[in-house]
C-alpha atoms as a PDB file:
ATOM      1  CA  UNK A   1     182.775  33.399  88.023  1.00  0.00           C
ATOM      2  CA  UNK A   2     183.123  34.351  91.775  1.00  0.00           C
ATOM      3  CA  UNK A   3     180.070  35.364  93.682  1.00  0.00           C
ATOM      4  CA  UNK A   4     178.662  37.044  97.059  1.00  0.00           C
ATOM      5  CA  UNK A   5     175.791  36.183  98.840  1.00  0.00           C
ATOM      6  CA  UNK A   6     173.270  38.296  99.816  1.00  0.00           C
ATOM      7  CA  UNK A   7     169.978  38.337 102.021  1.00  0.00           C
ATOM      8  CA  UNK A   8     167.045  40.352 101.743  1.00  0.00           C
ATOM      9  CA  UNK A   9     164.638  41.068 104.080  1.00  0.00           C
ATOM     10  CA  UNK A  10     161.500  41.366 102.744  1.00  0.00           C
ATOM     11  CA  UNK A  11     157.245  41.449 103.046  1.00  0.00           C
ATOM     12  CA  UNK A  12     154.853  39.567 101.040  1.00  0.00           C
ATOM     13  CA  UNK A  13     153.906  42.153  98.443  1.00  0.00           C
ATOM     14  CA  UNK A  14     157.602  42.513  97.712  1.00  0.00           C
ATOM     15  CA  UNK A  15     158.131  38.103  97.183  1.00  0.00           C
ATOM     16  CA  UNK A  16     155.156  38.238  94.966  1.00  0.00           C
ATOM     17  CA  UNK A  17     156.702  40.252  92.595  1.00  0.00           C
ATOM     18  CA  UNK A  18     160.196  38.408  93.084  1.00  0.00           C
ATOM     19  CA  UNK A  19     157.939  35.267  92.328  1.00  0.00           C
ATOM     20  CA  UNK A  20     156.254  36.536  89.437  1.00  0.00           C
ATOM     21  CA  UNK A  21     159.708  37.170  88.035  1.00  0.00           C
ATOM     22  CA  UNK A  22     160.574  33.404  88.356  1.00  0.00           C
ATOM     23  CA  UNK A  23     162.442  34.129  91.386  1.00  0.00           C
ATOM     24  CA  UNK A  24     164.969  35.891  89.242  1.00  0.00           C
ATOM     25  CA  UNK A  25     165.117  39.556  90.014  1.00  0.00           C
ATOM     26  CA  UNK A  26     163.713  42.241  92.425  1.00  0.00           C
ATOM     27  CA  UNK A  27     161.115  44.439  91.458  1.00  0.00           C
ATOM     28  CA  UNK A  28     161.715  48.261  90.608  1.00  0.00           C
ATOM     29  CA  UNK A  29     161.464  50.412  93.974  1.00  0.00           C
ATOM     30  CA  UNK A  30     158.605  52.478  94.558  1.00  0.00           C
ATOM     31  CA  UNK A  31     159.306  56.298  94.101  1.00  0.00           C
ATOM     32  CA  UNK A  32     159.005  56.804  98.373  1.00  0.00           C
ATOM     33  CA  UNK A  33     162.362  54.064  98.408  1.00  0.00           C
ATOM     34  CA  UNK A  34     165.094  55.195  97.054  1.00  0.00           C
ATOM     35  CA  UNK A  35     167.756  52.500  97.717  1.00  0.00           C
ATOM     36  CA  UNK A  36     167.510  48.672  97.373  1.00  0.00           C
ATOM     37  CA  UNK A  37     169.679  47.630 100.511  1.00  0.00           C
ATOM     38  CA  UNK A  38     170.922  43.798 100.609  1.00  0.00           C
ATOM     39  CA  UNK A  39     172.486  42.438 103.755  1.00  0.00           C
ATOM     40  CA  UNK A  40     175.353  40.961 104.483  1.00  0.00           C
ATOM     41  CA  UNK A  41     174.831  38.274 107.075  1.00  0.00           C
ATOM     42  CA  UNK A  42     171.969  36.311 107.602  1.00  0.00           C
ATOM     43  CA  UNK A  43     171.334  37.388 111.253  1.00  0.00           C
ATOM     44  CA  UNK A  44     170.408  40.849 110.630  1.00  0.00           C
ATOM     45  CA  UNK A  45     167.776  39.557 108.075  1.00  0.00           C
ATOM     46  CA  UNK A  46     166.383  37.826 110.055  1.00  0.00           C
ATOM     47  CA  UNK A  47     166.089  40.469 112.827  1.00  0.00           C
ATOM     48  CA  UNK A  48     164.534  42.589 110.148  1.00  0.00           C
ATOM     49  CA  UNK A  49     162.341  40.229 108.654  1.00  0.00           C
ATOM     50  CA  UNK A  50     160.558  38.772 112.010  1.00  0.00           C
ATOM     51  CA  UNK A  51     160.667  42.265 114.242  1.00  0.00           C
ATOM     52  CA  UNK A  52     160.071  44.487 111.277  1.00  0.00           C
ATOM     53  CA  UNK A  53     158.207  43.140 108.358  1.00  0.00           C
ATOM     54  CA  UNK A  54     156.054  40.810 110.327  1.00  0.00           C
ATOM     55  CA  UNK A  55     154.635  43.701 112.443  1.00  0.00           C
ATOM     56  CA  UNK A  56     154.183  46.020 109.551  1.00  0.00           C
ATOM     57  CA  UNK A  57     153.490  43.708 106.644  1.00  0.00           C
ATOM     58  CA  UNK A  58     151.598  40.704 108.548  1.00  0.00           C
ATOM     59  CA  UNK A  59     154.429  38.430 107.601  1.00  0.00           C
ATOM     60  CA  UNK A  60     158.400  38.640 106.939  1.00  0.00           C
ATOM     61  CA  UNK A  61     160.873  36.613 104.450  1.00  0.00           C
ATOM     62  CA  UNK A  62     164.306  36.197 104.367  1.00  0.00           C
ATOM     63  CA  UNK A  63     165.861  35.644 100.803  1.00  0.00           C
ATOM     64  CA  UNK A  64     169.234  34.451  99.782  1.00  0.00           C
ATOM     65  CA  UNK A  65     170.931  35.129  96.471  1.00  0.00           C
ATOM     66  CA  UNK A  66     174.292  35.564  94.808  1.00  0.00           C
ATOM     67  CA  UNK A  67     175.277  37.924  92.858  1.00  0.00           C
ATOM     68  CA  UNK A  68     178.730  38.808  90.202  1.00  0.00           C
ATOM     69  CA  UNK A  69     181.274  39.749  93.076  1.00  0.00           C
ATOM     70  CA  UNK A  70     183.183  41.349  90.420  1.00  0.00           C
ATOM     71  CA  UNK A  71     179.773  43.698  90.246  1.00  0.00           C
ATOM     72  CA  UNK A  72     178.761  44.146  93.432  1.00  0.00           C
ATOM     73  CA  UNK A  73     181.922  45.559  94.548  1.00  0.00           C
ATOM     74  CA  UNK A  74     180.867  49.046  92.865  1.00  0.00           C
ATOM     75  CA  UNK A  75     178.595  49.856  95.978  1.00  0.00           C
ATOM     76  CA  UNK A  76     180.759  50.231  99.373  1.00  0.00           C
ATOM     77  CA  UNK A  77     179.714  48.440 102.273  1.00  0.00           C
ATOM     78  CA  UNK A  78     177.691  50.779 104.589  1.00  0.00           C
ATOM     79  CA  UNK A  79     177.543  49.767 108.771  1.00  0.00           C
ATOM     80  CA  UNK A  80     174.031  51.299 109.504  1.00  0.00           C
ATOM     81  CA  UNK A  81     174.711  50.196 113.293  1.00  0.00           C
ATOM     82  CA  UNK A  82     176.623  47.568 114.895  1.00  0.00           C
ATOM     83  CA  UNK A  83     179.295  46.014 113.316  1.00  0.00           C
ATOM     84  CA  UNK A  84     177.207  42.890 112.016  1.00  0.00           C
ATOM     85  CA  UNK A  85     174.695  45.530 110.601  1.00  0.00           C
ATOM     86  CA  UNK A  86     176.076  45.417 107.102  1.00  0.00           C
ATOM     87  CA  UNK A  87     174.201  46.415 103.945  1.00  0.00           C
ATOM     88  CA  UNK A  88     174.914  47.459 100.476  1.00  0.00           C
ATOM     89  CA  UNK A  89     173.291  50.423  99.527  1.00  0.00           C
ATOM     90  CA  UNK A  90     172.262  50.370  95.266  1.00  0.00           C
ATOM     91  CA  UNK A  91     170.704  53.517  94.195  1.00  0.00           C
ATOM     92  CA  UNK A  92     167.273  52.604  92.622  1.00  0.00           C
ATOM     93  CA  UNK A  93     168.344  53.282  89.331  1.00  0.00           C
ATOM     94  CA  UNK A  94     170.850  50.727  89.338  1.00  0.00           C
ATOM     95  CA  UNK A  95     168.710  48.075  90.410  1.00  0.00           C
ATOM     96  CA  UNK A  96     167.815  46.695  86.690  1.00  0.00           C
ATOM     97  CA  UNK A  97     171.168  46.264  86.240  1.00  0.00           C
ATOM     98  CA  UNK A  98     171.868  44.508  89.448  1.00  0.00           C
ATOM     99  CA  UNK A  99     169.383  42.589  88.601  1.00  0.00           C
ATOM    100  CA  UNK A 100     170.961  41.509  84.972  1.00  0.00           C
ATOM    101  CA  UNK A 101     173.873  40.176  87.425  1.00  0.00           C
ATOM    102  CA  UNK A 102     172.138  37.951  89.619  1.00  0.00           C
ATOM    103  CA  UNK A 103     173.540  34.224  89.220  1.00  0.00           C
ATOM    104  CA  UNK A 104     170.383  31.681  89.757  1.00  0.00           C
ATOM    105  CA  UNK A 105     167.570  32.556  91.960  1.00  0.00           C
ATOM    106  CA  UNK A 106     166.457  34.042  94.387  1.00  0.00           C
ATOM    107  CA  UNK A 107     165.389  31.766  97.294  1.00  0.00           C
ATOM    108  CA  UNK A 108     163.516  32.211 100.676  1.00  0.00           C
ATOM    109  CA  UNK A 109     165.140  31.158 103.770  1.00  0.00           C
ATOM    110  CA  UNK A 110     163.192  32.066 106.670  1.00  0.00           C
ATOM    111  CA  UNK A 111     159.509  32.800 106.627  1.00  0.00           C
ATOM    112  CA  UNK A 112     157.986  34.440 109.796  1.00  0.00           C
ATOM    113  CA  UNK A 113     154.145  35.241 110.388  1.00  0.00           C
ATOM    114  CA  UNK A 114     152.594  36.922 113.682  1.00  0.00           C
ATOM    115  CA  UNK A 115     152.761  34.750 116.976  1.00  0.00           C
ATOM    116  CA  UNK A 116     149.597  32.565 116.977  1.00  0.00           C
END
């Protein structure tokens, strides 16, 4: 079975749940997020998670995963800015199905926390 990699940027709340799942899948979105958005690239997780979540959420994570490539390719790659700024875009009702097509776990990368 072929798979893709993904990243996910992510805050603390947001891991706990992952972690409480056994690493396994991502929790259901709150009703204020409508789309669960992957990356593509490590970089621009990164970016996200230390300029982003670590000023808004006190700390930022960057997770790597893979998931059925044969699934994945259902949602169309969308540039939201420069041409390494690549996400995939699942509408929240998909996500416990993408989930069901996660191969392994889910594993944190990168952890970033506010400048000492």
């Amino acid at each position: 079975m072929k798979t893709t990699t993904l990243w996910r940027p992510t805050g603390r709340a947001e891991l706990d749940l992952v972690r409480e799942s056994d690493w396994r899948e991502w929790p259901p979105r709150l009703p204020e997020q409508p789309i669960f958005y992957p990356v593509l690239n490590e970089a621009y997780a990164i970016k996200i998670a230390r300029d982003w979540n670590v000023r808004f959420d006190g700390a930022g994570f960057v997770t790597r995963f893979e998931v059925e490539t044969d699934f994945v390719r259902r949602y169309p790659v969308q540039q939201a800015g420069g041409k390494t700024i690549l996400e995939l875009w699942v509408p929240a009702e998909d996500l416990a199905e993408f989930n069901t097509h996660i191969v392994g776990k889910i594993e944190v990368t990168h952890e970033f926390t506010p400048p000492a």
